[in-house]
C-alpha atoms as a PDB file:
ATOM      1  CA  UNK A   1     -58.437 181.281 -32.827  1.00  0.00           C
ATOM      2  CA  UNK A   2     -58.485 178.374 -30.654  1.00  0.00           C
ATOM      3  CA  UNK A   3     -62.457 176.185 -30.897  1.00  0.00           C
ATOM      4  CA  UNK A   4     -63.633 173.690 -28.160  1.00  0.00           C
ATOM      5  CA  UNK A   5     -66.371 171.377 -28.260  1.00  0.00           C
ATOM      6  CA  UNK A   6     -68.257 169.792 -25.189  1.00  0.00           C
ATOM      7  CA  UNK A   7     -70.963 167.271 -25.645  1.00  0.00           C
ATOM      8  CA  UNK A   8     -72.788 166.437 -22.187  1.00  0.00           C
ATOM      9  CA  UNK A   9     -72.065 170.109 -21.088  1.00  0.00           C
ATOM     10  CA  UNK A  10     -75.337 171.313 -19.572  1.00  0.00           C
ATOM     11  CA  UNK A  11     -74.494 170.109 -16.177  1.00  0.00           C
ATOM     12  CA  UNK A  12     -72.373 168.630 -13.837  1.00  0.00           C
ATOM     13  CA  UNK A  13     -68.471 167.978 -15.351  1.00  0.00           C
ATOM     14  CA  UNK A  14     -69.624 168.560 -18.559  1.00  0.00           C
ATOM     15  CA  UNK A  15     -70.756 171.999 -17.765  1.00  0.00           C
ATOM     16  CA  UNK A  16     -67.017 172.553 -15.494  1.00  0.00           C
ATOM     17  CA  UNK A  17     -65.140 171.818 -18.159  1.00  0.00           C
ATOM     18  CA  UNK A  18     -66.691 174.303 -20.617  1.00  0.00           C
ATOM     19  CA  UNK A  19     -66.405 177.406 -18.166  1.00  0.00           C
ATOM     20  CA  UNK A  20     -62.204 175.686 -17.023  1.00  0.00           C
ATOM     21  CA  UNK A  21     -61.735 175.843 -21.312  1.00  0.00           C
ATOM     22  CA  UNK A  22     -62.622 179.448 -20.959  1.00  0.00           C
ATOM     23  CA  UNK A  23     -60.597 180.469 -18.262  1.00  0.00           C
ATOM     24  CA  UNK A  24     -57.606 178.846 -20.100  1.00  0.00           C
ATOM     25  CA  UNK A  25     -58.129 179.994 -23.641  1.00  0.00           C
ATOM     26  CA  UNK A  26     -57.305 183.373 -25.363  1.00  0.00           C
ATOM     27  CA  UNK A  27     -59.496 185.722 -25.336  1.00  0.00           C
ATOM     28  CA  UNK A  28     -60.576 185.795 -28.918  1.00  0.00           C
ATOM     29  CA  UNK A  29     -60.944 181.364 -28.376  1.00  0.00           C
ATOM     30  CA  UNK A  30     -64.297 179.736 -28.869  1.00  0.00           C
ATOM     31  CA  UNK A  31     -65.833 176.994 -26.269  1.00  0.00           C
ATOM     32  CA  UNK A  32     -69.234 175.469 -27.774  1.00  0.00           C
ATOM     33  CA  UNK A  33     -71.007 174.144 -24.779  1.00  0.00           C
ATOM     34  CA  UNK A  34     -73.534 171.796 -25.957  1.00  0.00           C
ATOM     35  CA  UNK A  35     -76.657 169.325 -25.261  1.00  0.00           C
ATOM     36  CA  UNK A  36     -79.510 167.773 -26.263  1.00  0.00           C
ATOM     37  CA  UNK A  37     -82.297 169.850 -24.567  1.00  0.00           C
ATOM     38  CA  UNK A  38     -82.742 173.220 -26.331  1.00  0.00           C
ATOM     39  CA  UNK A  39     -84.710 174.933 -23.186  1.00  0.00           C
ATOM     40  CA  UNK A  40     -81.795 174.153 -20.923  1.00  0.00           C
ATOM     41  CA  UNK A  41     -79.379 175.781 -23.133  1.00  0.00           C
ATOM     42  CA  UNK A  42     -81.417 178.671 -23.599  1.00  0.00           C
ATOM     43  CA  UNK A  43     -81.281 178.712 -19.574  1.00  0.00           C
ATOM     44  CA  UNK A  44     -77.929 178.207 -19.348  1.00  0.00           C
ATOM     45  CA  UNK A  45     -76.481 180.884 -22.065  1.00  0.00           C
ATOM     46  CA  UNK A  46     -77.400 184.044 -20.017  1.00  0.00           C
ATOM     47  CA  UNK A  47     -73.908 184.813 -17.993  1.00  0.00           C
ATOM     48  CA  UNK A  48     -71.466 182.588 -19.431  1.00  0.00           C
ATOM     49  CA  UNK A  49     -68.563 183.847 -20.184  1.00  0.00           C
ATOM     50  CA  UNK A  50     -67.978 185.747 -23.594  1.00  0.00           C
ATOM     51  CA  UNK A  51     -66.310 182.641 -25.223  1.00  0.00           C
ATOM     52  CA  UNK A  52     -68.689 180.108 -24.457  1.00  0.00           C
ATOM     53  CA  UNK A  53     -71.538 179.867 -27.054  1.00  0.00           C
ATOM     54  CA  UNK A  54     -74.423 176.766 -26.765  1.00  0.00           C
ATOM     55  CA  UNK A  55     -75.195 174.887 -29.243  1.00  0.00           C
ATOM     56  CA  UNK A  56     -77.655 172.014 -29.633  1.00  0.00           C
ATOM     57  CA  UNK A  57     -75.862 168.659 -30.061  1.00  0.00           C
ATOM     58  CA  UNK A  58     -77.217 165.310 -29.044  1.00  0.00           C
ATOM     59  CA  UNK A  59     -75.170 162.807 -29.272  1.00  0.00           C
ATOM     60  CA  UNK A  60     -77.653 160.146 -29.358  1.00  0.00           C
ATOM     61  CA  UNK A  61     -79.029 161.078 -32.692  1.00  0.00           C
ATOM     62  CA  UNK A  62     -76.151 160.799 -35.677  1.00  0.00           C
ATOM     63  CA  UNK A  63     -78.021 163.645 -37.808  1.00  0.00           C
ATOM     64  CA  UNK A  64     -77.501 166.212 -34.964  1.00  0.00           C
ATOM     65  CA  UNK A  65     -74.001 164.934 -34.223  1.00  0.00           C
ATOM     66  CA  UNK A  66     -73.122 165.604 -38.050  1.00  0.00           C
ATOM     67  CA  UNK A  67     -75.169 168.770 -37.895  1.00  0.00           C
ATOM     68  CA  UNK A  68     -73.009 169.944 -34.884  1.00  0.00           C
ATOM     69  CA  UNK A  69     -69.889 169.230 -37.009  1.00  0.00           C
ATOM     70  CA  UNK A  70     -70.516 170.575 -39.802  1.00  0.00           C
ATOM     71  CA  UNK A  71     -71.466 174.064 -38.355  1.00  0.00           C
ATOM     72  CA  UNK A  72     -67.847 173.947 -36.619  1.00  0.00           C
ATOM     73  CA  UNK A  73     -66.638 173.263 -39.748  1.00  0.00           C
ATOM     74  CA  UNK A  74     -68.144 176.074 -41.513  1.00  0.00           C
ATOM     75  CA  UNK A  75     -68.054 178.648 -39.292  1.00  0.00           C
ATOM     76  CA  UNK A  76     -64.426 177.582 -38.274  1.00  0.00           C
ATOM     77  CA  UNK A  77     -62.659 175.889 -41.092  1.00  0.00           C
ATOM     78  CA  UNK A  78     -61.972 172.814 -38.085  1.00  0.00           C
ATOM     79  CA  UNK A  79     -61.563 172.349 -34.175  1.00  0.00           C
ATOM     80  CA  UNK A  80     -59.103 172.181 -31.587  1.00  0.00           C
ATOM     81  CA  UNK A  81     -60.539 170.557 -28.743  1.00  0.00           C
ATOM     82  CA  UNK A  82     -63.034 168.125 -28.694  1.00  0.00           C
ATOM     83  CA  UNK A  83     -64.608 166.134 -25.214  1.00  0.00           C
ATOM     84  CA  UNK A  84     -66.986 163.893 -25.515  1.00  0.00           C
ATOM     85  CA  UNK A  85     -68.390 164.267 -22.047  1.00  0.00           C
ATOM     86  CA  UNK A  86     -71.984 163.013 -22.936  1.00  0.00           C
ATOM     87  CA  UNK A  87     -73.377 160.623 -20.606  1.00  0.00           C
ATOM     88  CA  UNK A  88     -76.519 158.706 -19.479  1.00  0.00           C
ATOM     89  CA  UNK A  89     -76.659 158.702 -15.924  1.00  0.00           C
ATOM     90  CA  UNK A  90     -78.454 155.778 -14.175  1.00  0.00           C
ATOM     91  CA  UNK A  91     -79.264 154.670 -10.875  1.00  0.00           C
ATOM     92  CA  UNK A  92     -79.009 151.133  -8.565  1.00  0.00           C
ATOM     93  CA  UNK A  93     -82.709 150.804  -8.641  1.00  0.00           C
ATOM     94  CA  UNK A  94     -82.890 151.179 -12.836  1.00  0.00           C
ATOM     95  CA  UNK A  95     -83.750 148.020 -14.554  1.00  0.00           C
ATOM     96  CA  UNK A  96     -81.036 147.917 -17.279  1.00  0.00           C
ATOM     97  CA  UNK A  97     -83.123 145.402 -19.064  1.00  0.00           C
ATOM     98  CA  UNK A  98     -85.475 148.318 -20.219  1.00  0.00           C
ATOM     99  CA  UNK A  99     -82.960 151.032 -19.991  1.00  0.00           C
ATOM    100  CA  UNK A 100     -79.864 149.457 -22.368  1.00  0.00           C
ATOM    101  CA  UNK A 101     -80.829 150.460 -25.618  1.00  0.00           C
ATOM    102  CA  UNK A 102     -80.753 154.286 -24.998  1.00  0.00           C
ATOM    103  CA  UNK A 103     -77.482 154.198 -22.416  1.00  0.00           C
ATOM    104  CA  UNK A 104     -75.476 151.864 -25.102  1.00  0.00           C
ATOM    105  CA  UNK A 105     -77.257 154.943 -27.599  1.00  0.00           C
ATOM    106  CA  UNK A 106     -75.894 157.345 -25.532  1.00  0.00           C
ATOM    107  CA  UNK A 107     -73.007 156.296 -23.876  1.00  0.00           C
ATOM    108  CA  UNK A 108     -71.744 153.887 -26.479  1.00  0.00           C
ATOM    109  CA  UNK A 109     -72.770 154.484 -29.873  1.00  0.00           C
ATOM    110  CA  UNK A 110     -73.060 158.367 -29.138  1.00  0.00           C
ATOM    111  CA  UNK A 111     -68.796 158.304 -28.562  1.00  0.00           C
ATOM    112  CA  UNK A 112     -68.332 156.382 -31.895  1.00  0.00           C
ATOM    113  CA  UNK A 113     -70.473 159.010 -33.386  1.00  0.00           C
ATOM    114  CA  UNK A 114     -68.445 162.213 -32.188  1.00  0.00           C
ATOM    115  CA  UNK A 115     -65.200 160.424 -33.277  1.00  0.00           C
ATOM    116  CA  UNK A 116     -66.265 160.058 -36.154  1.00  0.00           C
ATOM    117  CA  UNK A 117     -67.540 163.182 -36.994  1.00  0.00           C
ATOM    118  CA  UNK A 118     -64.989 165.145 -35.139  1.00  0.00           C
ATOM    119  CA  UNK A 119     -61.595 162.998 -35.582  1.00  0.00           C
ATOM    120  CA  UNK A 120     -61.519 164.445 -39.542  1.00  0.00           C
ATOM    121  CA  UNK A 121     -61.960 167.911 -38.201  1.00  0.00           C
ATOM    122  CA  UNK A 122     -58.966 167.613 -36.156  1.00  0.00           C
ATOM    123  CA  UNK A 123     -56.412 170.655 -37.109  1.00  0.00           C
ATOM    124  CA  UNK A 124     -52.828 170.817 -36.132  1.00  0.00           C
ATOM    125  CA  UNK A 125     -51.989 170.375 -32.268  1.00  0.00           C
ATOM    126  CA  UNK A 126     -55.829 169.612 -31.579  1.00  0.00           C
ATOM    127  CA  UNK A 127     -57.151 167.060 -29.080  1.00  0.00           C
ATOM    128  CA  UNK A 128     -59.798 164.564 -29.284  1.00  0.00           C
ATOM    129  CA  UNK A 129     -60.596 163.508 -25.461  1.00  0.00           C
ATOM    130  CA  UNK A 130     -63.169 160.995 -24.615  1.00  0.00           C
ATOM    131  CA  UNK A 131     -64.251 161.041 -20.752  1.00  0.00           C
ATOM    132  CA  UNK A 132     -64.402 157.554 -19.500  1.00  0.00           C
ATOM    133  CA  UNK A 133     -63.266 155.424 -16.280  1.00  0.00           C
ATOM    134  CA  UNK A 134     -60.927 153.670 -15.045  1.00  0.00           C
ATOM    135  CA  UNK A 135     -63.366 150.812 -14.507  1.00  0.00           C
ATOM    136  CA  UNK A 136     -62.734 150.900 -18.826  1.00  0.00           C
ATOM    137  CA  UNK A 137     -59.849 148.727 -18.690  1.00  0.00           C
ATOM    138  CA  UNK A 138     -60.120 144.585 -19.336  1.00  0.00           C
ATOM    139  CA  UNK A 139     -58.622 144.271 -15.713  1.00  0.00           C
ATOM    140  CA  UNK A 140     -62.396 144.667 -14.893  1.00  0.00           C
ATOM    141  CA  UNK A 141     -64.187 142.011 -17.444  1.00  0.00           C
ATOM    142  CA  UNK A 142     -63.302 138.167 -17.654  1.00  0.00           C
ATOM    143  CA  UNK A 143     -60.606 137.217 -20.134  1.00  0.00           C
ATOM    144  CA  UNK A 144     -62.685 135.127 -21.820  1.00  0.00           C
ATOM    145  CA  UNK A 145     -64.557 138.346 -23.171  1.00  0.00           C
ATOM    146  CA  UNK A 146     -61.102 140.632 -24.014  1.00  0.00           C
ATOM    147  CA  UNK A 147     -61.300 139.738 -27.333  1.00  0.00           C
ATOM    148  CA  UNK A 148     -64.562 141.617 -27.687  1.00  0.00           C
ATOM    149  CA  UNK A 149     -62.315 144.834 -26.924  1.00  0.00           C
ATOM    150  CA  UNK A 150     -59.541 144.062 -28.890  1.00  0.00           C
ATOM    151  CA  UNK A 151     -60.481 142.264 -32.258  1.00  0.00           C
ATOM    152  CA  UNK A 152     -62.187 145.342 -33.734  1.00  0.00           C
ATOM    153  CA  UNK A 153     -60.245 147.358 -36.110  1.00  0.00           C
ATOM    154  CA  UNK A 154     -63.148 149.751 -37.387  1.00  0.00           C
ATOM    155  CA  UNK A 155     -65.314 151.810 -35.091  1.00  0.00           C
ATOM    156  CA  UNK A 156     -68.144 149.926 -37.002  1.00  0.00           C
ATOM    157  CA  UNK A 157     -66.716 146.582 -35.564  1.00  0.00           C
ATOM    158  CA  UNK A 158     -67.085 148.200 -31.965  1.00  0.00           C
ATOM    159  CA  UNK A 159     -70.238 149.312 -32.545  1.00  0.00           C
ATOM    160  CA  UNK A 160     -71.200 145.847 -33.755  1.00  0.00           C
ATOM    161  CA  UNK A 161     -69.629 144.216 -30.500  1.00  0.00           C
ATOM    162  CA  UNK A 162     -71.482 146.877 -28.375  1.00  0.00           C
ATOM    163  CA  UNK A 163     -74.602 145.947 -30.296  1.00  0.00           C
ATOM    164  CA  UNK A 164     -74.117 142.146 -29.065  1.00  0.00           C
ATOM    165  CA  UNK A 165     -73.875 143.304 -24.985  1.00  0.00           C
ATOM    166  CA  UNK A 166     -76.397 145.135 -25.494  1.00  0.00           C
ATOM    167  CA  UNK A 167     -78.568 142.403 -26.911  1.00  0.00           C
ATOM    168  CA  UNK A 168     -77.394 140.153 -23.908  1.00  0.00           C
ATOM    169  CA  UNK A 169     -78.690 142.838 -21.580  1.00  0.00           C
ATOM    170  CA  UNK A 170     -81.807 143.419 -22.772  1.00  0.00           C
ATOM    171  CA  UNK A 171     -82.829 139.608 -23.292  1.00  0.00           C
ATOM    172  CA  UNK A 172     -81.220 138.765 -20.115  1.00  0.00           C
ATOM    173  CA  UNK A 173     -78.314 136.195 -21.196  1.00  0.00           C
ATOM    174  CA  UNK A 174     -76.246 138.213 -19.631  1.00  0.00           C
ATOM    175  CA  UNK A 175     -76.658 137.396 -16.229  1.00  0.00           C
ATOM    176  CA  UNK A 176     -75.850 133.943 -16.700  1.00  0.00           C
ATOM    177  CA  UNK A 177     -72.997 134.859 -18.755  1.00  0.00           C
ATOM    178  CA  UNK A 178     -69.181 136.478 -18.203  1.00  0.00           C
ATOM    179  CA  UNK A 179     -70.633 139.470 -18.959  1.00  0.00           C
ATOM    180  CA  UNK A 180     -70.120 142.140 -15.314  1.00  0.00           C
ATOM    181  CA  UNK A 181     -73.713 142.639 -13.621  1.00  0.00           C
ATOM    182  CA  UNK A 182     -72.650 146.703 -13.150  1.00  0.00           C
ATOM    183  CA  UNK A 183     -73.218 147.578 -17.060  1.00  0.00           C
ATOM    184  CA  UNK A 184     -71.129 150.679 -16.350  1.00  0.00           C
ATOM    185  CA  UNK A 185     -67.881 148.261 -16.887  1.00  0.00           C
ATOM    186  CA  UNK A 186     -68.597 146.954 -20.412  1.00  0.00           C
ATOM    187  CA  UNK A 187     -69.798 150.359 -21.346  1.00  0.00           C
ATOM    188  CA  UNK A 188     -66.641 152.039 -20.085  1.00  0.00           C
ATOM    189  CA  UNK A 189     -64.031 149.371 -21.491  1.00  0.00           C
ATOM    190  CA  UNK A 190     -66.077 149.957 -25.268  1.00  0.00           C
ATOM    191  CA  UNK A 191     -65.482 153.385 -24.740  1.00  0.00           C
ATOM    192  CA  UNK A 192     -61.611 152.910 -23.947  1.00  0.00           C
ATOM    193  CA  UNK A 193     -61.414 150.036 -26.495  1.00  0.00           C
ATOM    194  CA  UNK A 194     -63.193 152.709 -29.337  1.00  0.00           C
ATOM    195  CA  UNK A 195     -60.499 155.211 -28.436  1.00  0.00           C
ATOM    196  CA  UNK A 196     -57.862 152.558 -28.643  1.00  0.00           C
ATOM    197  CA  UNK A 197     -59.432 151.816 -32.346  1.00  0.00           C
ATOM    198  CA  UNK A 198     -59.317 155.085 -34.104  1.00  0.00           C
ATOM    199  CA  UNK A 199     -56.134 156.035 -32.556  1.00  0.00           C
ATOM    200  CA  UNK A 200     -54.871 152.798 -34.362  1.00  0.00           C
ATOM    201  CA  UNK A 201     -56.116 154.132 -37.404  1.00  0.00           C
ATOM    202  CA  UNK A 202     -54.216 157.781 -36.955  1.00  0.00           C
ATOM    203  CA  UNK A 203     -51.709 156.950 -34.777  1.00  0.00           C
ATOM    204  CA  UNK A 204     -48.617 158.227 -36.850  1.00  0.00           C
ATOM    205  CA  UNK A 205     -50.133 160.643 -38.899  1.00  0.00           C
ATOM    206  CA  UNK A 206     -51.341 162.731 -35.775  1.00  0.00           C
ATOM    207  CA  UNK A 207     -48.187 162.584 -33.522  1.00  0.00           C
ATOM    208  CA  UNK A 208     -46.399 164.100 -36.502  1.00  0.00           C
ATOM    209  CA  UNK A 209     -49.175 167.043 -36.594  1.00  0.00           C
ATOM    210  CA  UNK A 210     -49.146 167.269 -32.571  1.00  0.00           C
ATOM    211  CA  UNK A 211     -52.588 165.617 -32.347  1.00  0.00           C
ATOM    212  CA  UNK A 212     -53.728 163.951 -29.428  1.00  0.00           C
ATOM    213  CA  UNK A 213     -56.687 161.118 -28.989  1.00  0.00           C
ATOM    214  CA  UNK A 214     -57.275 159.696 -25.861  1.00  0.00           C
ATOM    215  CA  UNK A 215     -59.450 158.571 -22.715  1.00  0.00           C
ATOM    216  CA  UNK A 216     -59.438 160.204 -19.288  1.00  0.00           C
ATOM    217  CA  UNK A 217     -60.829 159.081 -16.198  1.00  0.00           C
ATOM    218  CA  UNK A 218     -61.663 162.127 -13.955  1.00  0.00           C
ATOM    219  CA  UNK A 219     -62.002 160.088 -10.769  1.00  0.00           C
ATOM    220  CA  UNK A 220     -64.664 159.604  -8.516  1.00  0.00           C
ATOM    221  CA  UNK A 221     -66.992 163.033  -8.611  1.00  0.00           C
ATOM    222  CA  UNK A 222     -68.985 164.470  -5.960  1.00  0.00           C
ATOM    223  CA  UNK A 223     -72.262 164.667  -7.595  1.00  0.00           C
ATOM    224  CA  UNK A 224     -75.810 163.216  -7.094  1.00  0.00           C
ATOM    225  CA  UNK A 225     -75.767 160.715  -9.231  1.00  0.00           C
ATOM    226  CA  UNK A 226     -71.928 159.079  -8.074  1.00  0.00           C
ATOM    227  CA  UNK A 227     -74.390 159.311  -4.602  1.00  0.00           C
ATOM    228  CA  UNK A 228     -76.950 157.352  -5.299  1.00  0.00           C
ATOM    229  CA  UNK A 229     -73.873 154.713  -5.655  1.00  0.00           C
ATOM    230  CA  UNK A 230     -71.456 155.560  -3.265  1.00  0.00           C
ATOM    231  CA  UNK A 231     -70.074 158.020  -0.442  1.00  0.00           C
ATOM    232  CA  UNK A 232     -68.814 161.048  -2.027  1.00  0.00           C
ATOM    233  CA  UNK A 233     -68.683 163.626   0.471  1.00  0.00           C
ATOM    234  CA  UNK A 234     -64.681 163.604   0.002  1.00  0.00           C
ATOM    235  CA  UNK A 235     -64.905 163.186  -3.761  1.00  0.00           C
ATOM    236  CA  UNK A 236     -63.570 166.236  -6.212  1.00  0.00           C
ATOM    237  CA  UNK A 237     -66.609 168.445  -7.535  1.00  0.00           C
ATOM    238  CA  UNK A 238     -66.881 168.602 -11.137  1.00  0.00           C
ATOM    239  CA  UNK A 239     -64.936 172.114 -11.001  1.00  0.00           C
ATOM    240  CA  UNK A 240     -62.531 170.615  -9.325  1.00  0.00           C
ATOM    241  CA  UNK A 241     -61.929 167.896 -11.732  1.00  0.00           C
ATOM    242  CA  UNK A 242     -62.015 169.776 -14.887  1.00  0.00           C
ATOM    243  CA  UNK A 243     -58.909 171.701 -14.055  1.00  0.00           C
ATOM    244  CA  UNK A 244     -56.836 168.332 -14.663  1.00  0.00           C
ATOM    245  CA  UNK A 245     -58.727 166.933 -17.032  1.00  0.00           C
ATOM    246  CA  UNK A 246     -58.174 170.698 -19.056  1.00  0.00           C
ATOM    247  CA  UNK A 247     -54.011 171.028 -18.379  1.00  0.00           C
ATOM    248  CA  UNK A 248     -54.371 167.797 -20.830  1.00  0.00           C
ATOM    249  CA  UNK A 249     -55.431 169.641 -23.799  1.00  0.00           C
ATOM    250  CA  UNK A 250     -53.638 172.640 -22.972  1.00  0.00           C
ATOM    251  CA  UNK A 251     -50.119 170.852 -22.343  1.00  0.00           C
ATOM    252  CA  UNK A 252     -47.841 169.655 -25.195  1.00  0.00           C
ATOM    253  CA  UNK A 253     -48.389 166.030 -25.929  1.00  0.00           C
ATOM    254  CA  UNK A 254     -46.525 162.982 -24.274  1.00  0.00           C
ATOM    255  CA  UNK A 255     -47.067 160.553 -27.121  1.00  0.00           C
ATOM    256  CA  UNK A 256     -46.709 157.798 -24.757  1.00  0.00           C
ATOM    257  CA  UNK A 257     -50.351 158.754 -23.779  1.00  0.00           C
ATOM    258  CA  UNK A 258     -51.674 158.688 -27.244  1.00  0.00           C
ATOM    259  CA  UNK A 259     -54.387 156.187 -27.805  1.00  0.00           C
ATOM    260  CA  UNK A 260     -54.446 155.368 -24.045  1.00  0.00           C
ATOM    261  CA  UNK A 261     -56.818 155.510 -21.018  1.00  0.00           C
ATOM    262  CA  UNK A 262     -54.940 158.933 -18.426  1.00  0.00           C
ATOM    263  CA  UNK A 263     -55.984 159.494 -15.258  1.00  0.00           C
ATOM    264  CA  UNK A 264     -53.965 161.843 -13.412  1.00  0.00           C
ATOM    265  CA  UNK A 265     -51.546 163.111 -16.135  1.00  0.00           C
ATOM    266  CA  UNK A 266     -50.547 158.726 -16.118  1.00  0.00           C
ATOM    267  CA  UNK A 267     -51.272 155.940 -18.622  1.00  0.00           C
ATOM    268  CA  UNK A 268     -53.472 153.282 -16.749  1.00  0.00           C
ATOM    269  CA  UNK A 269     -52.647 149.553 -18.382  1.00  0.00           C
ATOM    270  CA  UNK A 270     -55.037 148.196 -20.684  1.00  0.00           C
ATOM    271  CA  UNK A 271     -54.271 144.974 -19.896  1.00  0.00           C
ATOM    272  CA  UNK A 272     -54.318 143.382 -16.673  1.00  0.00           C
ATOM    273  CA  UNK A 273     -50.452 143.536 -15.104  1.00  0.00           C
END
């Protein structure tokens, strides 16, 4: 028996991937679909398919992240697929200034908490995917703040460096800093640059068991919230995307993606070329 674990799954990609993970898995496979809003769940679990079970899991809160993991780990003994898919969406008229502490919660401090608590639970050939962007590489801040990305060797560093940004933001000194005016890019390049930090850590020990960790940028997504931003009428839908973004974690691994940022089955540079 094959398990899968979605956080960010009651809508939207999130929601695509879950029902994609079904269609590819065995029959007697598990997919938890989970979120952070136990009436929406309840909605939601009525005619999923027969592999998909919901279960509460907000990644914003570190008690119901471990919670979540340790129920996979007793029920299961460990898990094969992991995406952390959980997102804060927000819009051009949001003032980040009041909004930053729960999107760096979320978005930030929420992925180092499901590598945390998943990466350990990793079993043979398993995956550990983090959906990000491919504005998450340092092509997209100024050189004078890679080192923010790089220097951390402990997710606890990152988290500290996210901390800082986040700070910045909320006081303001950001603006008048190096620091990008879209928040989305720091946000995105801590995600990729947390990724590129555990994998570090694991590296050999999980290419010799088959293990993959990694970043993937689905691409632009046709879906209200991509536009309030942009024109996405030719975008993919989130179905559409997932079926990608699932061949990943059902394909053997290319170990020359290991650690790295994919989009499109290819390694995007970290560092500008």
């Amino acid at each position: 028996m094959r398990v899968a674990v979605v956080t960010g799954a009651t809508q939207g990609l999130g929601f695509a991937l879950a029902e994609e993970l079904a269609r590819q898995l065995d029959a007697g496979d598990v997919v938890y679909l989970t979120g952070r809003n136990p009436v929406r769940l309840k909605e939601i679990a009525e005619g999923l398919d027969p592999r998909i079970r919901t279960m509460l899991l907000d990644v914003s809160d570190s008690d119901s992240v471990d919670a979540a993991a340790a129920t996979v780990r007793e029920r299961h003994g460990g898990v094969d697929i992991v995406f952390g898919n959980a997102v804060m969406r927000i819009g051009p008229e949001d003032d980040m200034r009041e909004l930053v502490d729960e999107y760096a919660n979320v978005n930030n401090f929420g992925t180092t908490r499901v590598l945390r608590a998943f990466a350990p639970l990793l079993r043979d050939n398993g995956r550990l995917i983090v959906v990000a962007s491919s504005l998450g590489t340092l092509s997209y801040v100024a050189p004078v703040l890679h080192t923010r990305f790089e220097r951390p060797e402990s997710l606890a560093e990152v988290d500290a460096e996210v901390a800082k940004w986040r700070d910045a933001v909320r006081d303001g000194s950001a603006r008048g800093g190096a620091w990008p005016g879209f928040v989305n890019i720091p946000s995105k390049v801590f995600q990729v640059a947390a990724v590129r930090t555990l994998a570090r850590q694991r590296r050999e020990e999980d290419l010799a068991r088959g293990i993959l960790v990694a970043a993937v940028c689905p691409g632009m997504l046709n879906t209200p919230t991509s536009a309030a931003w942009w024109d996405v009428s030719d975008a993919a839908t989130p179905a559409q995307a997932a079926g990608p973004l699932v061949r990943l974690v059902t394909e053997p691994v290319r170990p020359e993606q290991y650690g790295e940022l994919i989009r499109d089955g290819q390694v995007l540079p970290w560092r500008p070329e």
